[in-house]
PDB file of N, CA and C in Angstrom:
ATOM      1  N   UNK A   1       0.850  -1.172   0.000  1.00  0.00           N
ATOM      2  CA  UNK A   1       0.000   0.000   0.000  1.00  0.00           C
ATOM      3  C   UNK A   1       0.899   1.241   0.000  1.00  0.00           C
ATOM      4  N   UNK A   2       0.813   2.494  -0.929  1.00  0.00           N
ATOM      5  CA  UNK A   2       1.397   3.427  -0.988  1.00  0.00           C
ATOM      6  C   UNK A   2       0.340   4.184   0.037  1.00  0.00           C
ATOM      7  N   UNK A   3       1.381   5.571   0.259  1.00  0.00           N
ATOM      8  CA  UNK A   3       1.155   6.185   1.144  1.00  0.00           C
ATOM      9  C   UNK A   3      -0.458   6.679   1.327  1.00  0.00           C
ATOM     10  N   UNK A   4      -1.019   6.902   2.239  1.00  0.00           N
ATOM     11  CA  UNK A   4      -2.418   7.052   2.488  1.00  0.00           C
ATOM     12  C   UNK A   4      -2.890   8.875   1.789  1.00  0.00           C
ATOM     13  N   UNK A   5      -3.768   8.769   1.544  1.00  0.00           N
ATOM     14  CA  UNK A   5      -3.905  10.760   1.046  1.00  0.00           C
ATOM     15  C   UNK A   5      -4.898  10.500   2.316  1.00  0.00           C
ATOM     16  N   UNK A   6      -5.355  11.897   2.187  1.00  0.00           N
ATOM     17  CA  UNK A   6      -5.836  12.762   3.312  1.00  0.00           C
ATOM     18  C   UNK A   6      -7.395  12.113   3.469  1.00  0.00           C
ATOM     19  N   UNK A   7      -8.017  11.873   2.149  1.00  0.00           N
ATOM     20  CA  UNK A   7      -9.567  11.201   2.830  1.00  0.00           C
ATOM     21  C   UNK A   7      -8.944   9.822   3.272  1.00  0.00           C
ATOM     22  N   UNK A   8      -8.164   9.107   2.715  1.00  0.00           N
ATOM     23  CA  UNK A   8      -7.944   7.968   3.420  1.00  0.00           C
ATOM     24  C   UNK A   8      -7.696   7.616   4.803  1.00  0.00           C
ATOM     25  N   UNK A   9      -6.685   8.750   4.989  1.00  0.00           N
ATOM     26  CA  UNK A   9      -6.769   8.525   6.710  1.00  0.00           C
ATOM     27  C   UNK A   9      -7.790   9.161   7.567  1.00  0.00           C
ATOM     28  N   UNK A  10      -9.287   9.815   6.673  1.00  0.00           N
ATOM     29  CA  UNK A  10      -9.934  10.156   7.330  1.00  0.00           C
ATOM     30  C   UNK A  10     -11.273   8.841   7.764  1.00  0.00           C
ATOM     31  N   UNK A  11     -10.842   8.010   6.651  1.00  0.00           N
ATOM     32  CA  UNK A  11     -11.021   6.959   6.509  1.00  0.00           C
ATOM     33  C   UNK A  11     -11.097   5.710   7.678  1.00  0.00           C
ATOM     34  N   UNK A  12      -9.457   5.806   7.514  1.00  0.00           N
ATOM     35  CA  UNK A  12      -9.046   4.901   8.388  1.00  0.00           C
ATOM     36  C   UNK A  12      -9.506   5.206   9.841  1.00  0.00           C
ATOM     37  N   UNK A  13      -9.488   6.217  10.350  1.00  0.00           N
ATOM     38  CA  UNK A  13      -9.427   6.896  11.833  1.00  0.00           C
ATOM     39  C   UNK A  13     -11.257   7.054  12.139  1.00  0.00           C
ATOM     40  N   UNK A  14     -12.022   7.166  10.621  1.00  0.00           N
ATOM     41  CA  UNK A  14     -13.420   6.446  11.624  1.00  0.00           C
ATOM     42  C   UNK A  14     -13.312   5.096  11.540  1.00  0.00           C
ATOM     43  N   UNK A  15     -12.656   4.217  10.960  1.00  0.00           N
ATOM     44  CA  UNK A  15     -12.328   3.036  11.454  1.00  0.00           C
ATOM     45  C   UNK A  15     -12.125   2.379  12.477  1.00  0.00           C
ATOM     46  N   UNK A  16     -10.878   3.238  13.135  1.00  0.00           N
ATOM     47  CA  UNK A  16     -10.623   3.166  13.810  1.00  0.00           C
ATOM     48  C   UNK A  16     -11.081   3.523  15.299  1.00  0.00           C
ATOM     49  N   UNK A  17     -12.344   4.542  15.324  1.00  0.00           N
ATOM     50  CA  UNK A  17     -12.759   4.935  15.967  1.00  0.00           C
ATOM     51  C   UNK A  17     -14.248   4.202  16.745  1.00  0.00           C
ATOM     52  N   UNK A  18     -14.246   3.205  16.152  1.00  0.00           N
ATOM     53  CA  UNK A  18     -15.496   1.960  16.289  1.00  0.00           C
ATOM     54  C   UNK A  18     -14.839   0.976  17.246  1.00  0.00           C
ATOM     55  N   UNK A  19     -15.682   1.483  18.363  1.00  0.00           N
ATOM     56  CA  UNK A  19     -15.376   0.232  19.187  1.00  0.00           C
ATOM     57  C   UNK A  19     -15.300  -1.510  19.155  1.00  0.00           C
ATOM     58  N   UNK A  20     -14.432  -1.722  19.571  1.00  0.00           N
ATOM     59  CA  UNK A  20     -14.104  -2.847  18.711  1.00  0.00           C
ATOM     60  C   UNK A  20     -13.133  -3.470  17.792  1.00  0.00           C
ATOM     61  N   UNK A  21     -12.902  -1.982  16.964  1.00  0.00           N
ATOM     62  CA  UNK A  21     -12.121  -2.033  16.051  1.00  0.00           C
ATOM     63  C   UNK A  21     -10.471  -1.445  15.966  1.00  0.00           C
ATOM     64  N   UNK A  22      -9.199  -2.641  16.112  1.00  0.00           N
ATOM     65  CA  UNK A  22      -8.192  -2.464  16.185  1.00  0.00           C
ATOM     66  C   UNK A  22      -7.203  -2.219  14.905  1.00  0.00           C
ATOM     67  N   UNK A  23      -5.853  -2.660  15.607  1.00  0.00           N
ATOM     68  CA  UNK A  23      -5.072  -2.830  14.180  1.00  0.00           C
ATOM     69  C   UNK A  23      -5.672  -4.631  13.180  1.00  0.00           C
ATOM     70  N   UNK A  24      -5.545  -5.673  14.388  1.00  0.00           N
ATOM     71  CA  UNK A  24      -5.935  -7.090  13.894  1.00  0.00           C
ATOM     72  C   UNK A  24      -6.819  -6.779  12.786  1.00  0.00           C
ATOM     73  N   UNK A  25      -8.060  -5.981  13.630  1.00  0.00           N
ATOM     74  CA  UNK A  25      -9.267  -5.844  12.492  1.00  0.00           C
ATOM     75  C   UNK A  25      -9.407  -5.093  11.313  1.00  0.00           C
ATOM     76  N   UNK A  26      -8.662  -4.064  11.630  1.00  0.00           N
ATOM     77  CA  UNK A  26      -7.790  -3.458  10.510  1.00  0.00           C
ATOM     78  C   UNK A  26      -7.318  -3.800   9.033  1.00  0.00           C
ATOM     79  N   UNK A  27      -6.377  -4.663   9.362  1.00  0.00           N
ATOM     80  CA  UNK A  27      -5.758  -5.550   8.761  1.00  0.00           C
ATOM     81  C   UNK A  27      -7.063  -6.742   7.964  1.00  0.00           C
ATOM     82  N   UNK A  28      -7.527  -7.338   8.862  1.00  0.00           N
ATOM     83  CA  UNK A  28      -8.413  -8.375   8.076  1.00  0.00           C
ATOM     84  C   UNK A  28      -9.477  -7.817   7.038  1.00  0.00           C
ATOM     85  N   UNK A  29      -9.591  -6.675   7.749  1.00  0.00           N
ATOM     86  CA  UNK A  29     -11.199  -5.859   6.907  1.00  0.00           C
ATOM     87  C   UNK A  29      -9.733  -5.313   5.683  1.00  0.00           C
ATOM     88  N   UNK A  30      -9.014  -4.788   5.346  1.00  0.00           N
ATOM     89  CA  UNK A  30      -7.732  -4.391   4.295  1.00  0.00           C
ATOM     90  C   UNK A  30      -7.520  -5.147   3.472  1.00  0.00           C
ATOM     91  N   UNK A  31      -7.330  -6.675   4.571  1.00  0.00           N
ATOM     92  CA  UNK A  31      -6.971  -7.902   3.196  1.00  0.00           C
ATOM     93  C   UNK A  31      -8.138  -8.250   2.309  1.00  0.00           C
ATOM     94  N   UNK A  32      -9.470  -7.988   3.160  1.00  0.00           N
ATOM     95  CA  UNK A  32     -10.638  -8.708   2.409  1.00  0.00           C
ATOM     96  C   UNK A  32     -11.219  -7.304   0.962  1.00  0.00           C
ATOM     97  N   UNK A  33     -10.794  -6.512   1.352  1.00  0.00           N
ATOM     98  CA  UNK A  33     -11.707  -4.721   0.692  1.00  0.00           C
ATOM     99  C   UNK A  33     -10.376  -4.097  -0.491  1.00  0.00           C
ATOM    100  N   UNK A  34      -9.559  -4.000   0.347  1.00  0.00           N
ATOM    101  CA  UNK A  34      -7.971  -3.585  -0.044  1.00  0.00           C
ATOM    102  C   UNK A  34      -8.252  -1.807  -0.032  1.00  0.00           C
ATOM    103  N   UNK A  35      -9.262  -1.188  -0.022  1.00  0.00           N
ATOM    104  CA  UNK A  35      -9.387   0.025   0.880  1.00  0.00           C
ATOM    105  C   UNK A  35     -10.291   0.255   1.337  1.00  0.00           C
ATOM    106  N   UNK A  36      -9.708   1.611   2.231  1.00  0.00           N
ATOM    107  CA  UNK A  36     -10.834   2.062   3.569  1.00  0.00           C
ATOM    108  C   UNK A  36     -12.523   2.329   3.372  1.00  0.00           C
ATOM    109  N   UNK A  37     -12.402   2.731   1.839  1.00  0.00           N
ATOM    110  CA  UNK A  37     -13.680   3.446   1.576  1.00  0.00           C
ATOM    111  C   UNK A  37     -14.470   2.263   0.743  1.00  0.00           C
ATOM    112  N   UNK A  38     -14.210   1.265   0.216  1.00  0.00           N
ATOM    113  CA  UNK A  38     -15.001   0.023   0.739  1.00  0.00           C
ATOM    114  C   UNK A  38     -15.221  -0.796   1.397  1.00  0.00           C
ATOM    115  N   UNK A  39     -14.349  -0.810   2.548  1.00  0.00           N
ATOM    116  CA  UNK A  39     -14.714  -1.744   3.920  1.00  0.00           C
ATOM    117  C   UNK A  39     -16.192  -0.378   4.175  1.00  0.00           C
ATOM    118  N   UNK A  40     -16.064   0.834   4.085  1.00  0.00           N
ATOM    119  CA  UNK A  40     -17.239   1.764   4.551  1.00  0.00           C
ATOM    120  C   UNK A  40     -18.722   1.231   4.111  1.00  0.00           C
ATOM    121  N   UNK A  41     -18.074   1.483   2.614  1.00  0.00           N
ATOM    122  CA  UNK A  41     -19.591   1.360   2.069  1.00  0.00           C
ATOM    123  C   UNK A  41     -19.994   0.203   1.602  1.00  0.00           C
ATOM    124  N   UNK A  42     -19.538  -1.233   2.087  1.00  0.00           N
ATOM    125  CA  UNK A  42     -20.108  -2.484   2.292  1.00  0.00           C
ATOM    126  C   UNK A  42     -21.255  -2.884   2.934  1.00  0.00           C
ATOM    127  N   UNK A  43     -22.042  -4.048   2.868  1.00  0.00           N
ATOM    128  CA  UNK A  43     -22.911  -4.033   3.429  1.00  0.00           C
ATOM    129  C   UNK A  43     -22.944  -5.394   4.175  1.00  0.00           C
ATOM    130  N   UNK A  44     -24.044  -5.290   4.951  1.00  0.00           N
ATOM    131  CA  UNK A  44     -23.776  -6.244   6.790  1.00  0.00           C
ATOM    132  C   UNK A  44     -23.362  -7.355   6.436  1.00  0.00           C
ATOM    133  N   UNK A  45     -23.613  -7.916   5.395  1.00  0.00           N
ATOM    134  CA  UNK A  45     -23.493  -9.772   4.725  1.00  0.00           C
ATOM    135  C   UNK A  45     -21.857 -10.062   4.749  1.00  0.00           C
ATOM    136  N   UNK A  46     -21.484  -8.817   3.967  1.00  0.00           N
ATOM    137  CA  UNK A  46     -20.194  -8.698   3.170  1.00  0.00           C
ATOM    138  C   UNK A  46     -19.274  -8.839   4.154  1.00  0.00           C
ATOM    139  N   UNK A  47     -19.183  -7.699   5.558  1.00  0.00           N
ATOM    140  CA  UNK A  47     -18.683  -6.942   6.326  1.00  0.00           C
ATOM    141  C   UNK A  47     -18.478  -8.487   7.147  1.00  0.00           C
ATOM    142  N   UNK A  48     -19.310  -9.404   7.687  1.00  0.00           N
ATOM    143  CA  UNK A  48     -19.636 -10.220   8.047  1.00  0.00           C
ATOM    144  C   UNK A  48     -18.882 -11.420   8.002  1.00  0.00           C
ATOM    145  N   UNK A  49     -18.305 -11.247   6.248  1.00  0.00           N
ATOM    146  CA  UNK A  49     -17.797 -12.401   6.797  1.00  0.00           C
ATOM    147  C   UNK A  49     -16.360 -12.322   6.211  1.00  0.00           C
ATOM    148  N   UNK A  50     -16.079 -11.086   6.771  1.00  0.00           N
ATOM    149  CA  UNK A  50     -14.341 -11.000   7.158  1.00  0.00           C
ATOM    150  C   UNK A  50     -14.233 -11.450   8.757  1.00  0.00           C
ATOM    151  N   UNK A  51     -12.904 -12.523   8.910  1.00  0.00           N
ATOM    152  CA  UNK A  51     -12.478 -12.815   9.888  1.00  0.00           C
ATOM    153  C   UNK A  51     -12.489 -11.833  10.894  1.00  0.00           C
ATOM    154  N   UNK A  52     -12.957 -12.526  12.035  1.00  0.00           N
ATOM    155  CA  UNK A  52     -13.524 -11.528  13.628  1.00  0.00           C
ATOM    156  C   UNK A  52     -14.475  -9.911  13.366  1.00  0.00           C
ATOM    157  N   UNK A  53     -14.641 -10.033  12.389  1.00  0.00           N
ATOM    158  CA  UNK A  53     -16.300  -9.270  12.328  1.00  0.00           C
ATOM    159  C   UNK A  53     -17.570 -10.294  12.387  1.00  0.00           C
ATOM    160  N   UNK A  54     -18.142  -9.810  13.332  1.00  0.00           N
ATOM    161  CA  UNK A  54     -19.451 -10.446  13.854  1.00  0.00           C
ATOM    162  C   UNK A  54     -20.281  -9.232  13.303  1.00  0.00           C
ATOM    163  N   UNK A  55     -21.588 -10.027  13.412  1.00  0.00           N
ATOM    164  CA  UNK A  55     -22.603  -8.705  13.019  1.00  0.00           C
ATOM    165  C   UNK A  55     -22.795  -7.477  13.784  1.00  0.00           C
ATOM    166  N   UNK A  56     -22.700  -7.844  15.199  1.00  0.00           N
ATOM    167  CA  UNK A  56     -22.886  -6.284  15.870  1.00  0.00           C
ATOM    168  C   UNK A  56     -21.704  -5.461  15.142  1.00  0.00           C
ATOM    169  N   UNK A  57     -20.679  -6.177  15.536  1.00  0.00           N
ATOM    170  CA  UNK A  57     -19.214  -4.796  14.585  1.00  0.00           C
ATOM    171  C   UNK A  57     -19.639  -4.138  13.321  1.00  0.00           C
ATOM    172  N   UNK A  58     -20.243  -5.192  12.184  1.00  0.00           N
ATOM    173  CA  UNK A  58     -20.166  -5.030  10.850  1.00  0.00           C
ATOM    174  C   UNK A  58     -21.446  -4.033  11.172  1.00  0.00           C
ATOM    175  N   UNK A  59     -22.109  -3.709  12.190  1.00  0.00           N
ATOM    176  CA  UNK A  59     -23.456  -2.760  12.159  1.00  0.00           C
ATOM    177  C   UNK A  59     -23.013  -1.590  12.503  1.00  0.00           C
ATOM    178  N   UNK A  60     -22.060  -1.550  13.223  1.00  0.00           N
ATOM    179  CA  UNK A  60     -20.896  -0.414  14.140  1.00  0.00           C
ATOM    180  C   UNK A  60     -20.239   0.449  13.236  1.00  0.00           C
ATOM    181  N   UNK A  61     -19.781  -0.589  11.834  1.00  0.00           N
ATOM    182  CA  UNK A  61     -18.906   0.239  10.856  1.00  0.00           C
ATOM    183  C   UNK A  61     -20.530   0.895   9.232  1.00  0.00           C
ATOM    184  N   UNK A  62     -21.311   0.143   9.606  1.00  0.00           N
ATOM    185  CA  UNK A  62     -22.594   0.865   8.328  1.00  0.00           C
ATOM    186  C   UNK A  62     -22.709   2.160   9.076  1.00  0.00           C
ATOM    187  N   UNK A  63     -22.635   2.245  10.514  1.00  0.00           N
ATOM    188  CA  UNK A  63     -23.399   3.197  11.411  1.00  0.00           C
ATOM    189  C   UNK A  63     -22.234   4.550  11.478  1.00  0.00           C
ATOM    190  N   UNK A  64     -21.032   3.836  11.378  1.00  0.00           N
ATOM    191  CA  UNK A  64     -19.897   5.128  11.304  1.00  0.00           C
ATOM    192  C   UNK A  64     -20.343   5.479  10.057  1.00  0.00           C
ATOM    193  N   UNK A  65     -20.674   4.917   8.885  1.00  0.00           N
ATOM    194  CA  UNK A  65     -20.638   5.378   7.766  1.00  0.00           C
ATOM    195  C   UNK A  65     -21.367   6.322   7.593  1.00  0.00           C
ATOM    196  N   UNK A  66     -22.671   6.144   8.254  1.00  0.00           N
ATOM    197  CA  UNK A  66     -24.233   6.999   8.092  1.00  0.00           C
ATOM    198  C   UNK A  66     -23.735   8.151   8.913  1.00  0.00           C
ATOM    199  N   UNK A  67     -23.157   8.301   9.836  1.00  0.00           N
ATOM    200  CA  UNK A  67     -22.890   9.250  10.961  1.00  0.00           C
ATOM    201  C   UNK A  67     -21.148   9.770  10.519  1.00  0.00           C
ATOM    202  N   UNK A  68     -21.098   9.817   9.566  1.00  0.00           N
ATOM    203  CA  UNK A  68     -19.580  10.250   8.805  1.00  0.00           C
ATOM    204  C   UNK A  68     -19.226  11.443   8.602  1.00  0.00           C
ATOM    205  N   UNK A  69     -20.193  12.167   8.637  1.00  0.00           N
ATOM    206  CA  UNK A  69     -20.123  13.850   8.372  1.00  0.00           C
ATOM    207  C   UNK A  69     -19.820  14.272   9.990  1.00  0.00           C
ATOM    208  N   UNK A  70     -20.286  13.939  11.026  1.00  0.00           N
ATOM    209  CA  UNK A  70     -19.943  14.655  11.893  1.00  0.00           C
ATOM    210  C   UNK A  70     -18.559  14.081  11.922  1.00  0.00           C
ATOM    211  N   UNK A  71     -18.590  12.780  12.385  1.00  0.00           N
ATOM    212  CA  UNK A  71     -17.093  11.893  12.355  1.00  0.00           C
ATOM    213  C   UNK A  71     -16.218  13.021  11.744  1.00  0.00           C
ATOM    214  N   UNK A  72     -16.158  13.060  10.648  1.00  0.00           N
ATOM    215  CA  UNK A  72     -15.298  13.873   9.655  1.00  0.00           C
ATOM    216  C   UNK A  72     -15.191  15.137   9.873  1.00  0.00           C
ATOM    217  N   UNK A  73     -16.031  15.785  10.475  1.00  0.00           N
ATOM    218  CA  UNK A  73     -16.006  17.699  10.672  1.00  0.00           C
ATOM    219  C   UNK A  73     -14.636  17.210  11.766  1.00  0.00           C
ATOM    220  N   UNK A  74     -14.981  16.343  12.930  1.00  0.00           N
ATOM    221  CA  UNK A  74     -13.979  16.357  13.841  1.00  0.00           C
ATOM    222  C   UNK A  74     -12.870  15.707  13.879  1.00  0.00           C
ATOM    223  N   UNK A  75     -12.846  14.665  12.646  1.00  0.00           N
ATOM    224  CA  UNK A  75     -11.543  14.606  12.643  1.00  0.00           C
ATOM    225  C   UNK A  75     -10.420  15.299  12.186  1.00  0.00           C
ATOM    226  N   UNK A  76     -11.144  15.957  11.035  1.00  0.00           N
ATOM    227  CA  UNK A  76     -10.191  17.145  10.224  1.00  0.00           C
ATOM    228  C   UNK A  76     -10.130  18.172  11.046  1.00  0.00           C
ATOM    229  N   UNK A  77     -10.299  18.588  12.043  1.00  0.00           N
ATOM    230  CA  UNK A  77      -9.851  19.506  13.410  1.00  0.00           C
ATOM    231  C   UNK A  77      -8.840  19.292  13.634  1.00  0.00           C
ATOM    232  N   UNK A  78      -9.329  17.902  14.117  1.00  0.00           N
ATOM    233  CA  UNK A  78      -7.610  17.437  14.558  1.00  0.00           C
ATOM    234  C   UNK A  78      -6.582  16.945  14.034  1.00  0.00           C
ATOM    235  N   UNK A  79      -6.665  16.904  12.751  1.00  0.00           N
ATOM    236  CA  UNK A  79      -5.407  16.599  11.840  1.00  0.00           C
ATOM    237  C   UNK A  79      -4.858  18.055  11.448  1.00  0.00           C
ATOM    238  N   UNK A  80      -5.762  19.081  11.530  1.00  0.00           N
ATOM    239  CA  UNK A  80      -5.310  20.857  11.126  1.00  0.00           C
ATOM    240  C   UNK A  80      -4.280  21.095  11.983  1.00  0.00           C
ATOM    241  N   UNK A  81      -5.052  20.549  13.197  1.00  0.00           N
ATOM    242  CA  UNK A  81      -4.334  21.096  14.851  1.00  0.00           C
ATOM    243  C   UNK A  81      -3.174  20.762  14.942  1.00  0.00           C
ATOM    244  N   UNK A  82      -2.614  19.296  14.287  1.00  0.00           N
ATOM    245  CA  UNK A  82      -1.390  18.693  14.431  1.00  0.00           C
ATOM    246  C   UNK A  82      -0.790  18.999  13.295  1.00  0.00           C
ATOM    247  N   UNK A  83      -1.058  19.592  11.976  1.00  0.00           N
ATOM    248  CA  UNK A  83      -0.481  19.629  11.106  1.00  0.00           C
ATOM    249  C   UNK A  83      -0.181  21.567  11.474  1.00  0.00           C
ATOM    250  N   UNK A  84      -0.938  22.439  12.061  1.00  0.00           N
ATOM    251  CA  UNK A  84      -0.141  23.447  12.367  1.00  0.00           C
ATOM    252  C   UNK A  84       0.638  23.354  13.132  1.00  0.00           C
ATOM    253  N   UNK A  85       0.841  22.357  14.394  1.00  0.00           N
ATOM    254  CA  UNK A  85       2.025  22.080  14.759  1.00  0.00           C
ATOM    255  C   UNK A  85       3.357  21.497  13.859  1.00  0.00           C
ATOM    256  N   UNK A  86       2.798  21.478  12.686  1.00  0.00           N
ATOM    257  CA  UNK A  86       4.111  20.956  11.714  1.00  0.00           C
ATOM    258  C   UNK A  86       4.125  19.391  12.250  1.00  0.00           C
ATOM    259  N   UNK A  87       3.142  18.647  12.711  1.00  0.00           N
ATOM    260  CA  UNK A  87       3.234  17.525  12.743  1.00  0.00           C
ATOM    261  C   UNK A  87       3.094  16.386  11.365  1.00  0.00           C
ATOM    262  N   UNK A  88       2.779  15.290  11.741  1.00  0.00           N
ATOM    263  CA  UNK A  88       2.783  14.643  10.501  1.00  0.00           C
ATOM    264  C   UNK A  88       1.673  13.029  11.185  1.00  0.00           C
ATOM    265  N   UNK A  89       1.343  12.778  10.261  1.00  0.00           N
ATOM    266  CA  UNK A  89       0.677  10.889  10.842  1.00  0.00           C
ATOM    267  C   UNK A  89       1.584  10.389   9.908  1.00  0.00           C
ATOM    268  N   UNK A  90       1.807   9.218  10.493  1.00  0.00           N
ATOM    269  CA  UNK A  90       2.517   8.348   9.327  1.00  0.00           C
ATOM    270  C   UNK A  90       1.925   6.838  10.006  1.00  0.00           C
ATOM    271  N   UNK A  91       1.421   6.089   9.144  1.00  0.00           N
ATOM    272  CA  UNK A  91       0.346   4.974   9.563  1.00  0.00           C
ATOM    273  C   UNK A  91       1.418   3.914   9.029  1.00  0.00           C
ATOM    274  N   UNK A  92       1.157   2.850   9.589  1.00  0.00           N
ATOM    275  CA  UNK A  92       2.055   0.980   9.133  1.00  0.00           C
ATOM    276  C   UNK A  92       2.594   0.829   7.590  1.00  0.00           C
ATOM    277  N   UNK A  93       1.806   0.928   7.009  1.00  0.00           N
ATOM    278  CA  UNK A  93       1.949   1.361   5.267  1.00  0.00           C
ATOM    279  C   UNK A  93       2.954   2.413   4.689  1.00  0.00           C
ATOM    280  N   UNK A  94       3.590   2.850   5.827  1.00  0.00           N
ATOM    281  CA  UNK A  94       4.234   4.182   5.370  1.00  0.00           C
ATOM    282  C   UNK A  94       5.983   3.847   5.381  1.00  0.00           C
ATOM    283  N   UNK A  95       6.474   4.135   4.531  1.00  0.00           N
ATOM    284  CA  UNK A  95       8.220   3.876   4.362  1.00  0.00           C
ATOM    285  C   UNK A  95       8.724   4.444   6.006  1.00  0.00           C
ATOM    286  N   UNK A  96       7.829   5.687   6.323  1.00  0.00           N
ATOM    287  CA  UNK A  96       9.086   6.060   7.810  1.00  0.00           C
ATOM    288  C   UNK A  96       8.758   4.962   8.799  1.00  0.00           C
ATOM    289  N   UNK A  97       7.511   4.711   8.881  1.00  0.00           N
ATOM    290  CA  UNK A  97       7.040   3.906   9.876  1.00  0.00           C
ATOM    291  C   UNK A  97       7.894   3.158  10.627  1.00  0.00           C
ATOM    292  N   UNK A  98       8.454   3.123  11.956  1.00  0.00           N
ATOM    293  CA  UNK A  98      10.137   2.431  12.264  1.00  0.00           C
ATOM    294  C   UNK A  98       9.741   0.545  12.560  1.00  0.00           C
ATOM    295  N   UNK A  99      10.902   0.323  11.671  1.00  0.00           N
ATOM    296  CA  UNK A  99      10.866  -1.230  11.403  1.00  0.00           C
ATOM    297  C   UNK A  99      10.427  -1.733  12.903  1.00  0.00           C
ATOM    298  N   UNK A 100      11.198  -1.197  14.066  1.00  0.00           N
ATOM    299  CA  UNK A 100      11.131  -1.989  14.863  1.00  0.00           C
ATOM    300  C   UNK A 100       9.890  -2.088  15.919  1.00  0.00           C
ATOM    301  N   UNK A 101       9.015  -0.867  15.346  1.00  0.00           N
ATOM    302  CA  UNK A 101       7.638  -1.249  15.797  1.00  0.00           C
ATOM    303  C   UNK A 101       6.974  -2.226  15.300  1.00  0.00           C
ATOM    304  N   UNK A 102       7.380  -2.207  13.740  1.00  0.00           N
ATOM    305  CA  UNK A 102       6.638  -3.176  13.246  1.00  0.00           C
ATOM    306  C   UNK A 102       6.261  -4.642  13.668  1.00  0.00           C
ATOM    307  N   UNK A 103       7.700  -5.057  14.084  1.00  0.00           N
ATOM    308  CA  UNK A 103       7.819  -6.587  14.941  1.00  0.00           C
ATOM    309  C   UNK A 103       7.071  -6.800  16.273  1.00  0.00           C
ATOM    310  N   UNK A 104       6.456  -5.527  16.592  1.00  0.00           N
ATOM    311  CA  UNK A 104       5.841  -6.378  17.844  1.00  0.00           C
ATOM    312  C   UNK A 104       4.617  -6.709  17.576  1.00  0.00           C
ATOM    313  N   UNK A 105       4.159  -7.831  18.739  1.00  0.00           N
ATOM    314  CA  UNK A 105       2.694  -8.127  18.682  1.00  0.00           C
ATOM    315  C   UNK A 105       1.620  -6.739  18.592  1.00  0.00           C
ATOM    316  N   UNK A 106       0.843  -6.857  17.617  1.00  0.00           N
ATOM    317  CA  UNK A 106      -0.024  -5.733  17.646  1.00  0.00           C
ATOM    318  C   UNK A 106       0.121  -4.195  17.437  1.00  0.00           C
ATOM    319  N   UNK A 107       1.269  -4.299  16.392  1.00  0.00           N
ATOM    320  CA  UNK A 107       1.308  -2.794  16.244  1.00  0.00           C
ATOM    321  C   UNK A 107       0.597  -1.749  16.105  1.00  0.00           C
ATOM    322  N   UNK A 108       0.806  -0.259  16.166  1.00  0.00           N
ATOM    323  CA  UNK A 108      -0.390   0.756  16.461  1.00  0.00           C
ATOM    324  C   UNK A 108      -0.568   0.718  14.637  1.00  0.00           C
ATOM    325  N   UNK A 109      -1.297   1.585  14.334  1.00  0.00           N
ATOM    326  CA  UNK A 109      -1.770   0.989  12.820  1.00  0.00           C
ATOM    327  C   UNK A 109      -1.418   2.828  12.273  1.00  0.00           C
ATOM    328  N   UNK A 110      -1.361   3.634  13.922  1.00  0.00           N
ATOM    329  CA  UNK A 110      -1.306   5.311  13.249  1.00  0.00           C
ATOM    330  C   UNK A 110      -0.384   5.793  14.082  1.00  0.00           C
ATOM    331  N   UNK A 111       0.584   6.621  13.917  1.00  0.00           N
ATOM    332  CA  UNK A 111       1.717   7.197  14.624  1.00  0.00           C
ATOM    333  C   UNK A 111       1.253   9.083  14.176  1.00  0.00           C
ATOM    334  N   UNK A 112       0.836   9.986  15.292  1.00  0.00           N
ATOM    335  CA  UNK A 112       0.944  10.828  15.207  1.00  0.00           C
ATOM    336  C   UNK A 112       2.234  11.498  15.619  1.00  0.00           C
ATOM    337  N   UNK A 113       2.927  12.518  15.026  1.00  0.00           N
ATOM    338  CA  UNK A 113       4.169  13.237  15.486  1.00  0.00           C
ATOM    339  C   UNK A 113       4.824  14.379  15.424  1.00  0.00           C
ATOM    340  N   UNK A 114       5.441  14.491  16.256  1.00  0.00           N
ATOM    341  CA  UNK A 114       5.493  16.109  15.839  1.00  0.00           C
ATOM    342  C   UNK A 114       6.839  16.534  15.582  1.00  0.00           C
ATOM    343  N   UNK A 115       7.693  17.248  14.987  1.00  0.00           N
ATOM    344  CA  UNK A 115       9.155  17.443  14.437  1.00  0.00           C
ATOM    345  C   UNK A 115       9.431  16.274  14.058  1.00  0.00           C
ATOM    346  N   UNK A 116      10.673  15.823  14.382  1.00  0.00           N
ATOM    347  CA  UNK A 116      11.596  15.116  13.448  1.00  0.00           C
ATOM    348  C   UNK A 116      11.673  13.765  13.946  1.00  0.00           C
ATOM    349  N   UNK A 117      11.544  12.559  13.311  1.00  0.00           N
ATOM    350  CA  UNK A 117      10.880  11.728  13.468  1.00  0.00           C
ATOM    351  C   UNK A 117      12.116  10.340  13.020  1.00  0.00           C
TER     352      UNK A 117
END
């Protein structure tokens, strides 16, 4: 996966923002969709029967979808907020991403940061 653009990680982060929903699940809903904005706009059957989505989850992620505009007013707040700090996200997919996070059990899937990295 090349680097994420800006709806993508707005993407990812209501993803991520569904209880329930980790890096593991992350990952499985990625391998089955191969991006963020159709794991979104899938439907309960589909969602269902990616590994460790059960139906309440797969109802969790239709429901972020429907409720996406607010999701989205507030996440782009806070990506402004960190990016006038001259920050940066750099998510698993990303060349800086440091190898040696990668190796552990359960890596974070988003690295927010600020200067030099």
């Amino acid at each position: 996966m090349t680097k994420l653009s800006y709806e993508q990680l707005i993407d990812l982060q209501i993803l991520l923002s569904i209880d329930g929903i980790g890096p593991v699940k992350i990952k499985h809903l990625i391998h089955k969709f191969k991006k963020f904005e159709t794991i979104l706009s899938s439907d309960l059957q589909t969602l269902s029967q990616v590994e460790g989505i059960n139906v309440n989850l797969a109802k969790r992620i239709i429901n972020a979808q429907r409720e996406r505009v607010s999701s989205e007013s507030e996440i782009k707040k806070r990506f402004d907020k960190l990016f006038k700090m001259n920050g940066q996200i750099i998510t698993i997919w990303d060349s800086e991403y440091p190898q040696i996070l990668k190796k552990i059990y359960d890596p974070p899937i988003i690295l927010y940061t600020i200067g030099k990295f």
